[in-house]
Protein backbone atom coordinates (compact mmCIF):
# COMPACT_ATOMS: atom_id res chain seq x y z
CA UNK A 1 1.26 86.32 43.93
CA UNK A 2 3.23 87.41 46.48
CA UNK A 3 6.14 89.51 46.01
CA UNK A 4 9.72 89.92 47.10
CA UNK A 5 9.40 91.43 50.96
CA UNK A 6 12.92 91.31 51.79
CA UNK A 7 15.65 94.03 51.48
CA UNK A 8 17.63 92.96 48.61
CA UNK A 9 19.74 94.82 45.98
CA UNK A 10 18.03 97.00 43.21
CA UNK A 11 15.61 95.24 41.16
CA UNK A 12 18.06 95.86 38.17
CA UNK A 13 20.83 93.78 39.88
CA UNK A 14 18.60 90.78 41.05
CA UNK A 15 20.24 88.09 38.86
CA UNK A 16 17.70 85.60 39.42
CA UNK A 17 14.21 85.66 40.14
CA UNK A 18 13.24 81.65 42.04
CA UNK A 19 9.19 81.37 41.72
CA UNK A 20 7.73 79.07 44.32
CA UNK A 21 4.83 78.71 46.57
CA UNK A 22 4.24 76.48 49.59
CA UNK A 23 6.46 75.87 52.50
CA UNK A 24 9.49 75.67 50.16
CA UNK A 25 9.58 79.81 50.34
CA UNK A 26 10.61 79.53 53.82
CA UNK A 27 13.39 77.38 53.15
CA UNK A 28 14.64 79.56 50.50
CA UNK A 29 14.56 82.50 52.16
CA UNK A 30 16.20 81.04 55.47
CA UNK A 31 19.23 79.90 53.08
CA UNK A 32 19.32 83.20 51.00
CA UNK A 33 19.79 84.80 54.27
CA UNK A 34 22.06 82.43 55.92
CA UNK A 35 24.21 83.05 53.32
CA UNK A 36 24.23 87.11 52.36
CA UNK A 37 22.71 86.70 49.43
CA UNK A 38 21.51 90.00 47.67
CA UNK A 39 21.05 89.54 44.09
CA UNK A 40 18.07 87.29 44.15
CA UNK A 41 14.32 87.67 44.47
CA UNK A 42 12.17 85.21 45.98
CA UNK A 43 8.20 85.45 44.46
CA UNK A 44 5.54 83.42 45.97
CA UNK A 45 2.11 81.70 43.95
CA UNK A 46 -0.59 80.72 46.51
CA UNK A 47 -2.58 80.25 43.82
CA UNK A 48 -1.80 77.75 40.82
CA UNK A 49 -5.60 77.98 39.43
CA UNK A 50 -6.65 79.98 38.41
CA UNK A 51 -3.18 80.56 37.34
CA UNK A 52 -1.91 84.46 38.23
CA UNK A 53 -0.93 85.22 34.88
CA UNK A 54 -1.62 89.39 35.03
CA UNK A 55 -0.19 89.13 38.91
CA UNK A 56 2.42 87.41 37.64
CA UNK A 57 3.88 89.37 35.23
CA UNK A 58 3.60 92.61 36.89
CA UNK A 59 5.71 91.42 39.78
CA UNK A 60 8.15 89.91 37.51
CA UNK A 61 8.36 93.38 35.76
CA UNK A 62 10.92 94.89 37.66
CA UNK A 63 13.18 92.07 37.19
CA UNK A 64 14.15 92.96 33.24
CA UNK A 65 17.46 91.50 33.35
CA UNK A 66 16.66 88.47 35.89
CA UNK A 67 16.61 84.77 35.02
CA UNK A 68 13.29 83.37 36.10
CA UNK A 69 13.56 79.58 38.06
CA UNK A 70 10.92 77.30 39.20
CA UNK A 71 11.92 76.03 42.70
């Protein structure tokens, strides 16, 4: 699990948290840039299986307000 590495706004004003993993991440984050967007995280899983579930929750943590998408 790789978490958000960007400069975005507070965790408590991230709206949206989009989980991916792959190449997709880079197209993501080249958009979210492209268009000034500050109010959602981007969190990367390299690894499907064993599935991350502890590494997964405690980067989702900060996010207590966040809707959590699959991209």
């Amino acid at each position: 699990v790789i978490p958000e590495v960007d400069a975005i706004a507070p965790e408590d004003q991230v709206k949206r948290v989009v989980l991916c993993t792959g190449k997709i991440y880079y197209d993501l984050l080249q958009e979210r840039r492209d268009k000034g967007v500050t109010d959602v995280a981007i969190v990367r899983l390299e690894q499907l299986y064993p599935f991350p579930q502890m590494s997964l929750a405690k980067a989702l943590a900060p996010y207590v307000d966040a809707e959590v998408v699959w991209c």
